[in-house]
C-alpha atoms as a PDB file:
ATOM      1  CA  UNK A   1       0.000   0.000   0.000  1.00  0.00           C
ATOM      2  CA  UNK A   2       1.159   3.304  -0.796  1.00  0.00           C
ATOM      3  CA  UNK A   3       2.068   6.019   1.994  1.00  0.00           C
ATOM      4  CA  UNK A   4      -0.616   7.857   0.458  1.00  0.00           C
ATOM      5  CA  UNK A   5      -2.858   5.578   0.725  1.00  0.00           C
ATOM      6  CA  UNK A   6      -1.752   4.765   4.465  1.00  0.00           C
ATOM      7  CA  UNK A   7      -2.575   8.384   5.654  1.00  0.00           C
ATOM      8  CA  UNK A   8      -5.876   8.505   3.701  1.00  0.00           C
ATOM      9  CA  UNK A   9      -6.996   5.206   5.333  1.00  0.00           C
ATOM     10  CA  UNK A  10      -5.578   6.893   8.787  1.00  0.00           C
ATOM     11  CA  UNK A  11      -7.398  10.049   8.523  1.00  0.00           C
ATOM     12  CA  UNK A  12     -10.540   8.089   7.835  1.00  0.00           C
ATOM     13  CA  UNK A  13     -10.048   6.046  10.585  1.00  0.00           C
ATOM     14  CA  UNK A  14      -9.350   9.113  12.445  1.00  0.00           C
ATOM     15  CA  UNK A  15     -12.226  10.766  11.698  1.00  0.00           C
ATOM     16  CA  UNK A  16     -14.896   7.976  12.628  1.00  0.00           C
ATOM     17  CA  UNK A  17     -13.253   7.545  15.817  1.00  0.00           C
ATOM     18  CA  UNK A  18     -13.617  11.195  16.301  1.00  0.00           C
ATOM     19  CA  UNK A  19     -17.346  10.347  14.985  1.00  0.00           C
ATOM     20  CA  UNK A  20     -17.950   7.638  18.087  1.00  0.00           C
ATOM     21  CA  UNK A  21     -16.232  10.165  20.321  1.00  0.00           C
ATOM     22  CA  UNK A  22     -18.354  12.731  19.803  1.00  0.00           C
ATOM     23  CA  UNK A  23     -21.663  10.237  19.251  1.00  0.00           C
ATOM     24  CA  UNK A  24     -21.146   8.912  23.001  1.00  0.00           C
ATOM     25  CA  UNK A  25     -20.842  12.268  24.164  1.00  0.00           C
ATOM     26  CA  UNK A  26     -24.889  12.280  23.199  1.00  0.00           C
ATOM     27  CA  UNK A  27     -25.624   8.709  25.103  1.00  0.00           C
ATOM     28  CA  UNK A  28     -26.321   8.231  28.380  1.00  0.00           C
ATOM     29  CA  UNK A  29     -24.243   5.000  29.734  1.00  0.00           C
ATOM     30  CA  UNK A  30     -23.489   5.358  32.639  1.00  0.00           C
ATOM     31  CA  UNK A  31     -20.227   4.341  34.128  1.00  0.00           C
ATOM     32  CA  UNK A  32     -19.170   3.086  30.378  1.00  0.00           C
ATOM     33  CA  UNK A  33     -19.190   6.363  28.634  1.00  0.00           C
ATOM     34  CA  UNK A  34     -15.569   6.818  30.549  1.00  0.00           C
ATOM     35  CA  UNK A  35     -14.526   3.038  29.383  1.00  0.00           C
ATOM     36  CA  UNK A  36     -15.729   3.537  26.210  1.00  0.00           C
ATOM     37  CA  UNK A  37     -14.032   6.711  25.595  1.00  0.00           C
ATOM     38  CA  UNK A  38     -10.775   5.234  26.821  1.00  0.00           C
ATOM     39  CA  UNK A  39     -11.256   2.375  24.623  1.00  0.00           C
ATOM     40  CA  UNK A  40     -11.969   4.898  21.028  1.00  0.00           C
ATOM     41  CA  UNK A  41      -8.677   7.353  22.534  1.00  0.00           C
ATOM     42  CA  UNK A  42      -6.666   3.928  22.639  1.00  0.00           C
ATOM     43  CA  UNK A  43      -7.324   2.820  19.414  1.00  0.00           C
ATOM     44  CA  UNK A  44      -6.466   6.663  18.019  1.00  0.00           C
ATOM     45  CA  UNK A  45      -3.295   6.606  19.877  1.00  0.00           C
ATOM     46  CA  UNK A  46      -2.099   2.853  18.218  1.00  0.00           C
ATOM     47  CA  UNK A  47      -3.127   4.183  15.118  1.00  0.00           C
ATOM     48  CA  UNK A  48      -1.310   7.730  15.430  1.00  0.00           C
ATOM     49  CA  UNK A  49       2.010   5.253  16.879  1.00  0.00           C
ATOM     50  CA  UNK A  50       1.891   2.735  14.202  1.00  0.00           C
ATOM     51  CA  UNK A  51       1.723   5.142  11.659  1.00  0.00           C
ATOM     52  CA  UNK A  52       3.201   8.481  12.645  1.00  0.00           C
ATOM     53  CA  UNK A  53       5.997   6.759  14.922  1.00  0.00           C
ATOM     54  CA  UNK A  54       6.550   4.060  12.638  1.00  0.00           C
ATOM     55  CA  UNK A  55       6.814   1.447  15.780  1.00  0.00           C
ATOM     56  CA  UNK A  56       6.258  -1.734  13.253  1.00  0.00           C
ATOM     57  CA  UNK A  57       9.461  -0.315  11.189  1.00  0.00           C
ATOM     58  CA  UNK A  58      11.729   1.080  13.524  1.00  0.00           C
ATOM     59  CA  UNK A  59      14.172  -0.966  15.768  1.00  0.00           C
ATOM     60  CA  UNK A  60      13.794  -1.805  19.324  1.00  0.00           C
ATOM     61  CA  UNK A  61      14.464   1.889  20.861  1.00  0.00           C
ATOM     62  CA  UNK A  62      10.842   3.831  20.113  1.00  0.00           C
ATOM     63  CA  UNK A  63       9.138   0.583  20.951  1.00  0.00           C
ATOM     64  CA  UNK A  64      10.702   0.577  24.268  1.00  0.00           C
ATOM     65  CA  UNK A  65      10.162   4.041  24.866  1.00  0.00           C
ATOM     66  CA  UNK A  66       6.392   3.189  24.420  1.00  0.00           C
ATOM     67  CA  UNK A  67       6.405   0.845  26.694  1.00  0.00           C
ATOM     68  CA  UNK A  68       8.496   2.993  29.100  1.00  0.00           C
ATOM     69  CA  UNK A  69       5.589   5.235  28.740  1.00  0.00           C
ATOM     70  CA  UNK A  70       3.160   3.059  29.011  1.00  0.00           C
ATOM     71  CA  UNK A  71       4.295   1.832  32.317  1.00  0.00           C
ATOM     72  CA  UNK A  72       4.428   5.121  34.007  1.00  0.00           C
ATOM     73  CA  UNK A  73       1.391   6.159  32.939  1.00  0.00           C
ATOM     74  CA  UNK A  74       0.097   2.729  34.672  1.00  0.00           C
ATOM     75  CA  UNK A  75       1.858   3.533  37.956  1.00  0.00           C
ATOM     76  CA  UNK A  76       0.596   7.259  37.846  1.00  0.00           C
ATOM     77  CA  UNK A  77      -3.050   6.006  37.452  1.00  0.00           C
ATOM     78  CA  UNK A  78      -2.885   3.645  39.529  1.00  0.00           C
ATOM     79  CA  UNK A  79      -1.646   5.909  42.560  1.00  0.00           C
ATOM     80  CA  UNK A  80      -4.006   7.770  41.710  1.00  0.00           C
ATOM     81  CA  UNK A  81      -6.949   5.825  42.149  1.00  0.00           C
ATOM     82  CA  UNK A  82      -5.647   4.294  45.687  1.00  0.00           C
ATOM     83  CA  UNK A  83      -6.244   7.592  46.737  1.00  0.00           C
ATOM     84  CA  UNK A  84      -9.605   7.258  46.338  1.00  0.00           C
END
């Protein structure tokens, strides 16, 4: 597939995630408007790293970084909520 073709398929994806975001905003779930909005900003954020990042290219180094990331964020949230 051409890089052309990558980003058009991206933005589209983009843009219907954007589409649920802004849809759930409008329903009344309960507790699972939060888990559901987690769940649509997750899959933006793998498709903004696989593409933008290039993390299925690259070496090792930005995919650890990620997951560097990824832990902290997990220890930061989870103080967080123990907090509570």
């Amino acid at each position: 597939m051409s890089h052309i073709r990558k980003l058009i398929v991206a933005y589209l994806g983009l843009l219907a995630l954007l589409a649920l975001t802004v849809g759930s905003s409008f329903l009344d779930l309960g507790g699972l408007n939060s888990a559901l909005n987690l769940v649509i900003a997750a899959a933006k954020a793998a498709i903004i790293a696989t593409l933008f990042m290039r993390l299925t290219s690259e070496g090792i180094l930005p995919r650890l970084a990620v997951a560097a990331t990824g832990l902290w964020l997990a220890v930061l949230f989870g103080l967080t909520l123990i907090g509570q």
